[in-house]
N, C-alpha and C. Protein backbone atom coordinates (compact mmCIF):
# COMPACT_ATOMS: atom_id res chain seq x y z
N UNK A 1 87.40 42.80 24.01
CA UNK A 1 86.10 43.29 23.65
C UNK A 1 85.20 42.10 23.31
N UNK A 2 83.76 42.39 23.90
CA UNK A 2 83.01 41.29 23.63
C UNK A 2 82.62 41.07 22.42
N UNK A 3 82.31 39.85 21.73
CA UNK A 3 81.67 39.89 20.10
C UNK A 3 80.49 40.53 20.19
N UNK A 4 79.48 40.59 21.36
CA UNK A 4 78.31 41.00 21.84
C UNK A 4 78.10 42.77 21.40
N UNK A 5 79.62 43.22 21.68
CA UNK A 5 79.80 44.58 21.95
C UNK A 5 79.48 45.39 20.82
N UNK A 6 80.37 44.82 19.44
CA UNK A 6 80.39 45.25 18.54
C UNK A 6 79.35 44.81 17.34
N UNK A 7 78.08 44.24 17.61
CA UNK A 7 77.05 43.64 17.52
C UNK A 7 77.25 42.47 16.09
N UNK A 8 78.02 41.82 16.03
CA UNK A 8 78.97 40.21 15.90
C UNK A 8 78.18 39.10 16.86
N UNK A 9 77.44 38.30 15.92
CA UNK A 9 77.46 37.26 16.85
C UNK A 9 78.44 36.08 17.06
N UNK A 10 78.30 35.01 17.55
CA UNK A 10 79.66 34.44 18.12
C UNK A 10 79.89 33.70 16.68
N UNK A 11 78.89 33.34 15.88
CA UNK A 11 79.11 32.43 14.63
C UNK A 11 79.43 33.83 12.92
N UNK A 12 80.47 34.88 13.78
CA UNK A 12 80.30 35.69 12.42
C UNK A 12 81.30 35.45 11.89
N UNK A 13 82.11 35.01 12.45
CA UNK A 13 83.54 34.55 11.65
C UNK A 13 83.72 33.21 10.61
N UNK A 14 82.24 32.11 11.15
CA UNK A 14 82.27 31.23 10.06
C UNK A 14 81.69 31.29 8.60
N UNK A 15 81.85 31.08 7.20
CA UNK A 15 81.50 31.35 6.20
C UNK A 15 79.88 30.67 6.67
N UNK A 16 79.06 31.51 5.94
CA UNK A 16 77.21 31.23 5.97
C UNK A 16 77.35 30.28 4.63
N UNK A 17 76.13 29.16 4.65
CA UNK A 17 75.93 28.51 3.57
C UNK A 17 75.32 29.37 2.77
N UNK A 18 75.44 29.82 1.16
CA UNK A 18 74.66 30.60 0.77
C UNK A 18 74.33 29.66 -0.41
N UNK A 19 75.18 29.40 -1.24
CA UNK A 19 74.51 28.55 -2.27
C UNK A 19 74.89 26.85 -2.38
N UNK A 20 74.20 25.81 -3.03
CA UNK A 20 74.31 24.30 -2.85
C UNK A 20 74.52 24.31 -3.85
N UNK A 21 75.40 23.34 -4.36
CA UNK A 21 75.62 23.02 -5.47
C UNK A 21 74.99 21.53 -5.61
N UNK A 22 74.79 20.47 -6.80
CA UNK A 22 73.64 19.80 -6.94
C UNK A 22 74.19 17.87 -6.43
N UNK A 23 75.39 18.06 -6.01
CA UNK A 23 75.74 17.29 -5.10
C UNK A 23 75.08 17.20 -3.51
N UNK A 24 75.26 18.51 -3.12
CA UNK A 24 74.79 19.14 -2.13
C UNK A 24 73.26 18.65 -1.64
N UNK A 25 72.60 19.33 -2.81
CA UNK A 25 71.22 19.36 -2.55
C UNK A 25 70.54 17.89 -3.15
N UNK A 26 71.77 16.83 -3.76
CA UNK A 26 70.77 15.69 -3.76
C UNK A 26 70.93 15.08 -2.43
N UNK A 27 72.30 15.34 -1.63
CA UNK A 27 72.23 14.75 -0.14
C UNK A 27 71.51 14.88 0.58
N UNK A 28 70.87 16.33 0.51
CA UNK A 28 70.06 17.38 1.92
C UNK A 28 68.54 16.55 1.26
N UNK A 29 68.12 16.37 0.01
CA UNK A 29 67.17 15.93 0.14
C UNK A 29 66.52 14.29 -0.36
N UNK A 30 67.78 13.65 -0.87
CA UNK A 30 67.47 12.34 -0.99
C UNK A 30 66.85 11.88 -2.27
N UNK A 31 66.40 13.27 -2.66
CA UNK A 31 65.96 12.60 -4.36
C UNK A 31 67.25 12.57 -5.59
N UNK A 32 66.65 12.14 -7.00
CA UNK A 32 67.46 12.29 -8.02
C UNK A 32 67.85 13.16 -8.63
N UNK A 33 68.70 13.07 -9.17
CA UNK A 33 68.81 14.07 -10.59
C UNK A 33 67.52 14.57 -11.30
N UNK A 34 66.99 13.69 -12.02
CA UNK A 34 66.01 13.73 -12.98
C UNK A 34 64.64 14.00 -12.12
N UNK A 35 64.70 13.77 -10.79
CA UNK A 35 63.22 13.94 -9.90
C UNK A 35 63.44 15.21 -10.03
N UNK A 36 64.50 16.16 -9.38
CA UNK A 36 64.55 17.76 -9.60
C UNK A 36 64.64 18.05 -10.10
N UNK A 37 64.98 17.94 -11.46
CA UNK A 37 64.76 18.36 -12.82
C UNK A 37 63.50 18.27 -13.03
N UNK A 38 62.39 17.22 -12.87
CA UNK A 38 61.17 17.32 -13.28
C UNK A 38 60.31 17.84 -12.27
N UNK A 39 60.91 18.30 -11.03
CA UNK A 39 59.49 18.81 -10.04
C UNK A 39 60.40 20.43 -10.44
N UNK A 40 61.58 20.99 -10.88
CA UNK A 40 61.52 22.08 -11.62
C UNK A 40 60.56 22.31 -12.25
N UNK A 41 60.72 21.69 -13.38
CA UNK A 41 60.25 21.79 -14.77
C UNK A 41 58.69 21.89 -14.02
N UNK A 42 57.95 21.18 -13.22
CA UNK A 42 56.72 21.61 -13.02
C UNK A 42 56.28 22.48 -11.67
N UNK A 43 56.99 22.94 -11.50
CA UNK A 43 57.09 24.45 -10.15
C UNK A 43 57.24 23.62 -8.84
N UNK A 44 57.49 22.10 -8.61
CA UNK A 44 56.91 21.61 -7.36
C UNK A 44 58.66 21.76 -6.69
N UNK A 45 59.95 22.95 -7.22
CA UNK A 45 61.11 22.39 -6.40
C UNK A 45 61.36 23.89 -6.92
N UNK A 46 62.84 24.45 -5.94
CA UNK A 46 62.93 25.81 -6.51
C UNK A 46 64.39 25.69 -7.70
N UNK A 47 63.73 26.27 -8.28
CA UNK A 47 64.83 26.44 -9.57
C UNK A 47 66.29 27.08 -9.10
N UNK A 48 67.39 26.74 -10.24
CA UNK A 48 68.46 27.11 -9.75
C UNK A 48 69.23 28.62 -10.42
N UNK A 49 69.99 29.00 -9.17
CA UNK A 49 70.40 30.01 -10.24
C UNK A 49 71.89 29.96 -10.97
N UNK A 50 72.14 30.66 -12.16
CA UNK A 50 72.71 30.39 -12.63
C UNK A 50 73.99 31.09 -12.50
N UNK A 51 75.44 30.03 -12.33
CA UNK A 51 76.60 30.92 -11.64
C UNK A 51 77.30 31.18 -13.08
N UNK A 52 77.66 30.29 -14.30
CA UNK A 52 78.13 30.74 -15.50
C UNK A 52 77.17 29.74 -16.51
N UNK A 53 78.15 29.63 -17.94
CA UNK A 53 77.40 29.33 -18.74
C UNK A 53 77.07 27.81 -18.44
N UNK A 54 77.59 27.13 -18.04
CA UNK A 54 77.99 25.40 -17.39
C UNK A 54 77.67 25.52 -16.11
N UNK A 55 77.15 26.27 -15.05
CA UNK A 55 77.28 26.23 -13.83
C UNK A 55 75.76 26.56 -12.86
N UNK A 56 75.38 25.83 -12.18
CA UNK A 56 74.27 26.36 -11.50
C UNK A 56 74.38 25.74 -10.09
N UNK A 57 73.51 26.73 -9.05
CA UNK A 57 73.60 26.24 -7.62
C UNK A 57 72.29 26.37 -7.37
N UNK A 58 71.41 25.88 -6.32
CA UNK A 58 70.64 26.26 -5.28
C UNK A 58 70.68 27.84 -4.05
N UNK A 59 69.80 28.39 -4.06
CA UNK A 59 70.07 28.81 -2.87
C UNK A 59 69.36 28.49 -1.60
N UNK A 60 70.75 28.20 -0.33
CA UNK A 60 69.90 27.24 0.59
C UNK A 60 68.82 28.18 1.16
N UNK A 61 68.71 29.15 1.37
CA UNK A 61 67.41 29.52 1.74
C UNK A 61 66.17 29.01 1.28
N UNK A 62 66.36 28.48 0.01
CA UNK A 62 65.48 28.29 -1.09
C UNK A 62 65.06 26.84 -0.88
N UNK A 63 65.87 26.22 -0.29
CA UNK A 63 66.06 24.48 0.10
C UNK A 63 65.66 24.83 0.83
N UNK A 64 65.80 25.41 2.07
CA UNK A 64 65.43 25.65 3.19
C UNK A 64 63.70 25.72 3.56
N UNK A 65 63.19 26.56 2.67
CA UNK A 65 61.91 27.34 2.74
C UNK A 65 61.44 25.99 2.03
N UNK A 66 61.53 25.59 1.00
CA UNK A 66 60.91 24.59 0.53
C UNK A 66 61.10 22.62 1.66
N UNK A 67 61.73 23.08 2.57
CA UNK A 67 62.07 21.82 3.34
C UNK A 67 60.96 21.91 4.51
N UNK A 68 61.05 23.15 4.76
CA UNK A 68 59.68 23.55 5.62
C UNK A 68 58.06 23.74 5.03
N UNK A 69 58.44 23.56 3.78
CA UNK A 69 56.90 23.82 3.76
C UNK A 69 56.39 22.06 2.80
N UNK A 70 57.17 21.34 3.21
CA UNK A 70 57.47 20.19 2.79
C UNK A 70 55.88 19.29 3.77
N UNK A 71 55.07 18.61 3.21
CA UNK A 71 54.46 17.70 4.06
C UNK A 71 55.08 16.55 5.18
N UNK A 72 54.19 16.62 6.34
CA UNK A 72 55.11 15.68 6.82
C UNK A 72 54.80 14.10 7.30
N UNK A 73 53.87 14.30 6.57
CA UNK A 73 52.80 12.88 6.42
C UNK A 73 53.64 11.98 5.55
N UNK A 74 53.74 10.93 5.92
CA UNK A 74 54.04 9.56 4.98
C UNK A 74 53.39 8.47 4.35
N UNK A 75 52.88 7.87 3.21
CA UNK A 75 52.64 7.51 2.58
C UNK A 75 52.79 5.66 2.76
């Protein structure tokens, strides 16, 4: 049976990125610790959510949407 058939696309069997953890998201975007902490703290990055009391991730959609609406002019 095709994956097509049973409306499965060919990539449904691999796990989806859903959340980054802050290793993650300093790779994907090259800044610091303390830079995302402070473009949090002033709305310019998306905040994280919280997995326990010690624990927080990104969600990549959230990286995502904010990577696109990112300028692409350089300085």
């Amino acid at each position: 049976m095709k994956r097509d058939a049973i409306g499965l696309s060919p990539l449904a069997d691999e796990p989806q990125r859903v959340l980054a953890r802050l290793p993650a998201v300093l790779k994907m975007t090259g800044l610091g610790r303390s830079t995302i902490y402070r473009w949090i703290a002033d709305g310019s990055f998306p905040p994280p959510v919280r997995l326990g009391p010690r624990a927080v991730a990104w969600r990549w959609s959230d990286l995502d949407q904010w990577t696109r609406t990112r300028s692409s002019t350089h300085h």
